[in-house]
C-alpha atoms as a PDB file:
ATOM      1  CA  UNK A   1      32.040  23.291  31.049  1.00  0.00           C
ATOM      2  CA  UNK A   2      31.178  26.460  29.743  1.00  0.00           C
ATOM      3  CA  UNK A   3      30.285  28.464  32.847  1.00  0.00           C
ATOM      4  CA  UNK A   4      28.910  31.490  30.995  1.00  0.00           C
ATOM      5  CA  UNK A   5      26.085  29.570  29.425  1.00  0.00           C
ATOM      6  CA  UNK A   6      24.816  28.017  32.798  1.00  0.00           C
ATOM      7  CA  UNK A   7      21.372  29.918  34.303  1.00  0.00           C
ATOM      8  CA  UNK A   8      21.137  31.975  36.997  1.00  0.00           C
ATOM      9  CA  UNK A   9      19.281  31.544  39.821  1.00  0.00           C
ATOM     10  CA  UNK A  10      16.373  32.997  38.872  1.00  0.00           C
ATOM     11  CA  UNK A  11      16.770  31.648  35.275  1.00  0.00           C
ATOM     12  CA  UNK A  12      17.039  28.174  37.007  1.00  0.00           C
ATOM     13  CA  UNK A  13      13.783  28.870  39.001  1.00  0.00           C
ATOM     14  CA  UNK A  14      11.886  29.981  35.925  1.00  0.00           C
ATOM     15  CA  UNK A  15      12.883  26.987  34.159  1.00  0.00           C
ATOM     16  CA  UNK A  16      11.554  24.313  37.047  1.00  0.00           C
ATOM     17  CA  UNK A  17       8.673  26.188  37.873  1.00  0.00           C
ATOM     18  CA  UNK A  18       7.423  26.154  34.231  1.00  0.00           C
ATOM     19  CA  UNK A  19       7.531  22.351  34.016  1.00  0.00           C
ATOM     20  CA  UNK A  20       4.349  20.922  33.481  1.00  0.00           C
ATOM     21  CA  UNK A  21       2.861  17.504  31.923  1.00  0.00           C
ATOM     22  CA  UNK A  22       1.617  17.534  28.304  1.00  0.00           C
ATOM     23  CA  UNK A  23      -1.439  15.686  27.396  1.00  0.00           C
ATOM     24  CA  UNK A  24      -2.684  16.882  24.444  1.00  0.00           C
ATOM     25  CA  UNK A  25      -0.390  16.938  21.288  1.00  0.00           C
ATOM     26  CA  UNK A  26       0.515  17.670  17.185  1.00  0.00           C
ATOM     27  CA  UNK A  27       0.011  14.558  15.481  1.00  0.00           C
ATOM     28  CA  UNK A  28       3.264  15.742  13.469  1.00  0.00           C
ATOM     29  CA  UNK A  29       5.934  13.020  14.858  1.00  0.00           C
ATOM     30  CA  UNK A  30       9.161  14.133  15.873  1.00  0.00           C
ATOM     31  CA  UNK A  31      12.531  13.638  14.066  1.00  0.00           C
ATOM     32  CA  UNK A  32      14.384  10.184  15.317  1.00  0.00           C
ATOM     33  CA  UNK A  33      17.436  12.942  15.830  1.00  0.00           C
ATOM     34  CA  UNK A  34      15.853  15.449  18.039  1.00  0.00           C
ATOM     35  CA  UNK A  35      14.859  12.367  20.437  1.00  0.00           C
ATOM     36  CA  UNK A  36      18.432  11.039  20.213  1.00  0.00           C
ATOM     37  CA  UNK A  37      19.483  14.348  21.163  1.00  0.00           C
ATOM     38  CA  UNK A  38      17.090  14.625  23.909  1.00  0.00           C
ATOM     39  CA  UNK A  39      17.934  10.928  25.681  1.00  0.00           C
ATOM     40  CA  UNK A  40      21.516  11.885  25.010  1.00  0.00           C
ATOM     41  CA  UNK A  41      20.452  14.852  27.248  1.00  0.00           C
ATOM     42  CA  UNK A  42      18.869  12.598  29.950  1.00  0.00           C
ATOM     43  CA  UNK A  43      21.804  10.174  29.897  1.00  0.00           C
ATOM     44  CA  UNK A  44      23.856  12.908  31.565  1.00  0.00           C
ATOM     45  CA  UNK A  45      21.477  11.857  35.130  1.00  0.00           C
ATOM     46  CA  UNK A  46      23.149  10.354  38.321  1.00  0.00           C
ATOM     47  CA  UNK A  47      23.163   6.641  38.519  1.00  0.00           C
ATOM     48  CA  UNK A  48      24.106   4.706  41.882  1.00  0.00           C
ATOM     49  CA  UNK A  49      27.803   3.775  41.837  1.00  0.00           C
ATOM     50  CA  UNK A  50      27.771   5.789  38.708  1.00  0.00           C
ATOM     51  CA  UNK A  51      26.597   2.022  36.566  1.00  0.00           C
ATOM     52  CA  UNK A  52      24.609   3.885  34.240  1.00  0.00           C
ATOM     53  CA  UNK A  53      22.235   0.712  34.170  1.00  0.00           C
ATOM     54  CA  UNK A  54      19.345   2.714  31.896  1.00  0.00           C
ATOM     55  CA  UNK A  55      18.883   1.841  28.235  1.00  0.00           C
ATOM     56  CA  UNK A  56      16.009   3.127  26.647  1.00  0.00           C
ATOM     57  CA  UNK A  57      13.032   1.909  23.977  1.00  0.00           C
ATOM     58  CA  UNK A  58      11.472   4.048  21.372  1.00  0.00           C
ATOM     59  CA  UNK A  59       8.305   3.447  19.876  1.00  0.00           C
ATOM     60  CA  UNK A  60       8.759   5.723  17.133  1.00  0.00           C
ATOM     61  CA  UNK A  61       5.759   4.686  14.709  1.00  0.00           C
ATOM     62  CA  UNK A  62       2.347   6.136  16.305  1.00  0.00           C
ATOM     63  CA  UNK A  63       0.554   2.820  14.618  1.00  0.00           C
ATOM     64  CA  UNK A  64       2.631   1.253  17.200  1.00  0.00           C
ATOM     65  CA  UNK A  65       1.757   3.035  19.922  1.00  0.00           C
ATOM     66  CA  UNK A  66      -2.041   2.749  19.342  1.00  0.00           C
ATOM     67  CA  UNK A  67      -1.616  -0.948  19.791  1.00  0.00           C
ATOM     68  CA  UNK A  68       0.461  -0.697  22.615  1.00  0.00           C
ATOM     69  CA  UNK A  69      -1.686   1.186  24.144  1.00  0.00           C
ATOM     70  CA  UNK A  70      -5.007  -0.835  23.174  1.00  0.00           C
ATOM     71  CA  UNK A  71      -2.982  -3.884  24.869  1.00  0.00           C
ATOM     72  CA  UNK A  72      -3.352  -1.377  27.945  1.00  0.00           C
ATOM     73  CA  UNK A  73      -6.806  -1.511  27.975  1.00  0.00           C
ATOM     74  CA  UNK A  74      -6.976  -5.306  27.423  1.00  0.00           C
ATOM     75  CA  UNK A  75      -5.259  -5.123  30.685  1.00  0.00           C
ATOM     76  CA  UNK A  76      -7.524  -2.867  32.375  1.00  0.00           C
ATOM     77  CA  UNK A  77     -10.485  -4.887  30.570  1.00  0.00           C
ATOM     78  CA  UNK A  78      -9.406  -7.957  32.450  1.00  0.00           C
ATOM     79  CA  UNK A  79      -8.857  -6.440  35.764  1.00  0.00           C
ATOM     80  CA  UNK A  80     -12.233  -4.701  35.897  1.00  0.00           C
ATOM     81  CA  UNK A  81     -13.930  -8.418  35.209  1.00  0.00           C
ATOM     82  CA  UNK A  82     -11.979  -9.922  37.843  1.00  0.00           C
ATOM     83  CA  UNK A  83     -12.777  -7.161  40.121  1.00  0.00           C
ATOM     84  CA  UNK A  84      -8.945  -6.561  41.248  1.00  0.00           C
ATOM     85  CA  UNK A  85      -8.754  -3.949  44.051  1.00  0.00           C
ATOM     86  CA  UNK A  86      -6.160  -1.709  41.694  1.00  0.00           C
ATOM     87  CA  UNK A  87      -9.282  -1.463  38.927  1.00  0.00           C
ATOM     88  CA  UNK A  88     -11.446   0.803  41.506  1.00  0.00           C
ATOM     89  CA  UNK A  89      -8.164   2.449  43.014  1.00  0.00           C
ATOM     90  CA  UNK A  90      -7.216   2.878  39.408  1.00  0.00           C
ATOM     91  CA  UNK A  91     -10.381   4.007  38.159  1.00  0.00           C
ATOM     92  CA  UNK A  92      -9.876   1.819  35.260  1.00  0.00           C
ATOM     93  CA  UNK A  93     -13.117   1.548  34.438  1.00  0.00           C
ATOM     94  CA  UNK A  94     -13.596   5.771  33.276  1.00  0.00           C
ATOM     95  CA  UNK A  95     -10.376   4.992  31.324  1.00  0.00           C
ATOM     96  CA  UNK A  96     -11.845   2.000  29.546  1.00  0.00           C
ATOM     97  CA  UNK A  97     -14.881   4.021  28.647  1.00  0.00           C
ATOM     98  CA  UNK A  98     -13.597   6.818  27.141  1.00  0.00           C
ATOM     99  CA  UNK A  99     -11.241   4.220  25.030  1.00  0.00           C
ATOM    100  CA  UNK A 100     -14.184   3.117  23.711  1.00  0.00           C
ATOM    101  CA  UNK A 101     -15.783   6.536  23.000  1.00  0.00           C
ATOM    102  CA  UNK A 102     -12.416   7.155  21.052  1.00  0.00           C
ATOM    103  CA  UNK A 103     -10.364   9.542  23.693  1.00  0.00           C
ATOM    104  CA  UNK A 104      -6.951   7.910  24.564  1.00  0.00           C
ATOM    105  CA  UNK A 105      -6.108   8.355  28.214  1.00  0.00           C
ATOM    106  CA  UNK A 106      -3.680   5.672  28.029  1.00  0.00           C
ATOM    107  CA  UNK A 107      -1.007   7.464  25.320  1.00  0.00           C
ATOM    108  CA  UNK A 108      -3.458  11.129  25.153  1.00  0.00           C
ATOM    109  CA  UNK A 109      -2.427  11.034  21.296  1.00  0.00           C
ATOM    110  CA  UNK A 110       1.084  11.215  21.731  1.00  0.00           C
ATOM    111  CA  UNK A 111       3.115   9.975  18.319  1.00  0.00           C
ATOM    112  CA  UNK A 112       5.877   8.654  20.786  1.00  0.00           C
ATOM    113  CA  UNK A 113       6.545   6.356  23.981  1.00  0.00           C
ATOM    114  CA  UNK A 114       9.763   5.986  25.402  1.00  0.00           C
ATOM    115  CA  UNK A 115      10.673   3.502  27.867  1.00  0.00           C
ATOM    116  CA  UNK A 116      13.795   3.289  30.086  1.00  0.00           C
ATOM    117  CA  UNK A 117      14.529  -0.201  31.214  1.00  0.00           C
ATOM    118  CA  UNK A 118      17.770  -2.154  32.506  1.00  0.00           C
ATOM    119  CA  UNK A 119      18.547  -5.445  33.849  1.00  0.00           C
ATOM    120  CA  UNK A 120      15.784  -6.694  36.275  1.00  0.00           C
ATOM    121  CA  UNK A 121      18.130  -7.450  38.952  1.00  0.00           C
ATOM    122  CA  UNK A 122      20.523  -4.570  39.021  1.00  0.00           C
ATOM    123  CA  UNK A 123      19.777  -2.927  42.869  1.00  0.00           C
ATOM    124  CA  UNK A 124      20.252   0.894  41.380  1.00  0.00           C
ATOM    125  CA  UNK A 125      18.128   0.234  37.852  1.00  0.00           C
ATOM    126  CA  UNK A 126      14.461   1.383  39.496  1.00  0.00           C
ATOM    127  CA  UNK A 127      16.245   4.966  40.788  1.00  0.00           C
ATOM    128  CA  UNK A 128      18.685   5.029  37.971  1.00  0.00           C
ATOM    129  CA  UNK A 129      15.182   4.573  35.344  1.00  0.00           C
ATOM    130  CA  UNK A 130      13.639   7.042  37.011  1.00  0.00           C
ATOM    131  CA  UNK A 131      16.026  10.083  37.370  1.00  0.00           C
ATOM    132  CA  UNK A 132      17.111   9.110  34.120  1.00  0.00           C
ATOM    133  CA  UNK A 133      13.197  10.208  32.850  1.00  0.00           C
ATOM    134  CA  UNK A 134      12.920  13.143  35.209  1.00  0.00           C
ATOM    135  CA  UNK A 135      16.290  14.431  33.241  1.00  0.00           C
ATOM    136  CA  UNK A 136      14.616  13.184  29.821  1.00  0.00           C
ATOM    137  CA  UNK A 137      11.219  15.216  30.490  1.00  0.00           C
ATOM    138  CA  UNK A 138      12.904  18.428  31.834  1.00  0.00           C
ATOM    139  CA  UNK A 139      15.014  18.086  28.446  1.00  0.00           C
ATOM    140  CA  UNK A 140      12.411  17.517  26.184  1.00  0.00           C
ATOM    141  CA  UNK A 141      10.990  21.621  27.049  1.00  0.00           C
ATOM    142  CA  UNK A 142      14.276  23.343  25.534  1.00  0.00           C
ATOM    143  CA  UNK A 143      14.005  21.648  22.407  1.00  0.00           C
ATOM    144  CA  UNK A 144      10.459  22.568  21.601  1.00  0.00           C
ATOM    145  CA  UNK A 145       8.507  18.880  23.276  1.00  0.00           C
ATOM    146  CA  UNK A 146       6.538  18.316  25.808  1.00  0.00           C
ATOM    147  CA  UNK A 147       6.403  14.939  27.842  1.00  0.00           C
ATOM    148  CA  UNK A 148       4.241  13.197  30.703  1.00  0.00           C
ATOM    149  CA  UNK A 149       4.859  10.328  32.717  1.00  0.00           C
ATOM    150  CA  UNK A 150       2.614   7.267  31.232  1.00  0.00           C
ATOM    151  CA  UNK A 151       1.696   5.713  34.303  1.00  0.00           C
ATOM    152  CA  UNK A 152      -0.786   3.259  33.651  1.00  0.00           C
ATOM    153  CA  UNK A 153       1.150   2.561  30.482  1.00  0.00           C
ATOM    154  CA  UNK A 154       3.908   0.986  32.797  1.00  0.00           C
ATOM    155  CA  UNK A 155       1.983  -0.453  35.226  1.00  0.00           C
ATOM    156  CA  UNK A 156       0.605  -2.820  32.551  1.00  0.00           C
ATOM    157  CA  UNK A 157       4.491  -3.010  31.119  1.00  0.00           C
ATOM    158  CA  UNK A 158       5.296  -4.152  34.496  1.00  0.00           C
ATOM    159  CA  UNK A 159       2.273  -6.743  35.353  1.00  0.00           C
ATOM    160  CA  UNK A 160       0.850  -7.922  32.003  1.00  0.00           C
ATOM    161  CA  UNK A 161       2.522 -10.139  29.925  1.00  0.00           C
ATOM    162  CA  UNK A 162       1.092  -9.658  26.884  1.00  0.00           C
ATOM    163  CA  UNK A 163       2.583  -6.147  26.284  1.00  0.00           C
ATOM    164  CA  UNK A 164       5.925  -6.969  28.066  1.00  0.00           C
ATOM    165  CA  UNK A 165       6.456  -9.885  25.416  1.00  0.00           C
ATOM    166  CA  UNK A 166       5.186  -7.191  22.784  1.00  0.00           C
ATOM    167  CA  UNK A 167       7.537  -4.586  24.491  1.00  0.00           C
ATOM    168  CA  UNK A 168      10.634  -7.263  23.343  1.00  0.00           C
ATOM    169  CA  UNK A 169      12.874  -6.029  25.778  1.00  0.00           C
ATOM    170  CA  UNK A 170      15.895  -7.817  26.330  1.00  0.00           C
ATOM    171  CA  UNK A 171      16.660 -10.765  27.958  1.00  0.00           C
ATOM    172  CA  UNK A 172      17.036 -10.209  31.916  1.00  0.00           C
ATOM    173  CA  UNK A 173      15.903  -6.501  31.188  1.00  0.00           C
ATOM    174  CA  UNK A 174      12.443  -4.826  33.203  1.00  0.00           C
ATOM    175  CA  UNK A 175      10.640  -1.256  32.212  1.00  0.00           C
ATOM    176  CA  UNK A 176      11.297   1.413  35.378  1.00  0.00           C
ATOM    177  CA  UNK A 177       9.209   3.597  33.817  1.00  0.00           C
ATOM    178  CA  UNK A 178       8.045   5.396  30.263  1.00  0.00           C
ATOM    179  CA  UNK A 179       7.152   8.769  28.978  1.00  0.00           C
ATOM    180  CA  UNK A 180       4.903   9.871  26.235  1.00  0.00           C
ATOM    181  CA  UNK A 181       6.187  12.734  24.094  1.00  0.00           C
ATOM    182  CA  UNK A 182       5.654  14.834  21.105  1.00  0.00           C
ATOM    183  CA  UNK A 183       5.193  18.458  19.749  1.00  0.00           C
ATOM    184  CA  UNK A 184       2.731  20.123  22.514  1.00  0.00           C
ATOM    185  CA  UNK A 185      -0.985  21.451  20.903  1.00  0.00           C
ATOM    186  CA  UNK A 186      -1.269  24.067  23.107  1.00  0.00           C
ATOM    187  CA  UNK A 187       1.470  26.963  24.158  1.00  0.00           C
ATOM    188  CA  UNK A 188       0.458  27.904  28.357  1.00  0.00           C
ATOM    189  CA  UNK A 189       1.321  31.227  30.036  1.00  0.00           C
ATOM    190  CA  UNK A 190       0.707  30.287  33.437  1.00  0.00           C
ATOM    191  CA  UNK A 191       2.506  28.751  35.966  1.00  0.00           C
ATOM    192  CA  UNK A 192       1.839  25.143  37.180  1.00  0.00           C
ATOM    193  CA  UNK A 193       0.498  26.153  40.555  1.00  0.00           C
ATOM    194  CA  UNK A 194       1.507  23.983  43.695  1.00  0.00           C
ATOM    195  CA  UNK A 195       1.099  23.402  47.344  1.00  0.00           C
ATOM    196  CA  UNK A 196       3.663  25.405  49.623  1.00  0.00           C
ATOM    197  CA  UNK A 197       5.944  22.152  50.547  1.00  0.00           C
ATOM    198  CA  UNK A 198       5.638  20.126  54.131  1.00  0.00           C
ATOM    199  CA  UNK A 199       9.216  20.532  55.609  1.00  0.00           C
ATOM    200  CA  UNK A 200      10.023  18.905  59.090  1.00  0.00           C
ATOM    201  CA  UNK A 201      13.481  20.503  60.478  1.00  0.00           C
ATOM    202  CA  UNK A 202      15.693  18.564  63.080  1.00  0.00           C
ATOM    203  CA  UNK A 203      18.030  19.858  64.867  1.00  0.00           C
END
């Protein structure tokens, strides 16, 4: 460990505070190398018993990800006729329309997806998946990316088969969760703000 090129504490606070979610990106795609480097990065994240249970897909070719995401509205397209409760909760049906009026608020235009998924049955895969993304999108800032969490993306990875046989994971395996990333359009100044957090102290 090379102690002299850790933060300090206000270096470290700068860094988390500044985190935000991208949603509007270059459509210049990003070197297979620089993501390697990047999951490399994220593969450093605590796992339960230390299993390391995450392996990760990338759709690399933004073709790819169009359809994917298309396959997400298909989704959301059949939920909305059969009037499932998650459609409304989901608002499914604003996302649908603007699909159609050509605004992607499945992928937001991202060139990449990245899913982290590990066997289906593995007790510590769902925590290990997701700390394992936290670490990838608080990686991706240093080296230039920006990243969001693509929820409704893996809801549909999780719950409709059509993309989860198109998603070819492998045998036994489930998604825990994916992130869209890519070269940020826009450069911000200001800090994310946030609510002062709810903290309940025992004694």
């Amino acid at each position: 460990m090379q102690k002299a090129l850790l933060p300090d504490l206000a270096g470290a606070e700068q860094f988390l505070r500044s985190r935000r979610s991208i949603r509007v990106y270059k459509q210049e795609p990003v070197d297979r190398e620089l993501l390697s480097a990047v999951i490399r990065l994220a593969s450093h994240a605590p796992s339960g018993h230390n299993l390391q249970p995450v392996r990760w897909l990338v759709i690399h070719d933004r073709k790819e990800v169009q359809q994917l995401a298309g396959m997400v509205i298909d989704w959301m397209r059949y939920l909305i006729a059969e009037k499932e409760p998650i459609a409304a909760t989901m608002h499914m049906d604003r996302v649908v329309a603007a699909w159609e009026d050509d605004w992607d608020r499945i992928c937001r235009g991202a060139p990449h997806v990245i899913v982290a998924h590990a066997e289906k049955d593995n007790p510590t895969a769902p925590a290990a998946c997701t700390i394992a993304l936290s670490y990838l999108e608080l990686a991706a800032a240093p080296h230039g990316l920006g990243a969001c969490w693509a929820g409704y993306f893996n809801a549909a990875a999780t719950l409709w088969l059509p993309l989860q046989n198109a998603l070819k994971l492998p045998e036994g395996h489930a998604n825990f969760g994916a992130l869209i990333i890519g070269y940020p359009k826009y450069k911000y100044k200001r800090m994310p703000p946030r609510r002062a957090p709810v903290i309940d102290w025992r004694q």
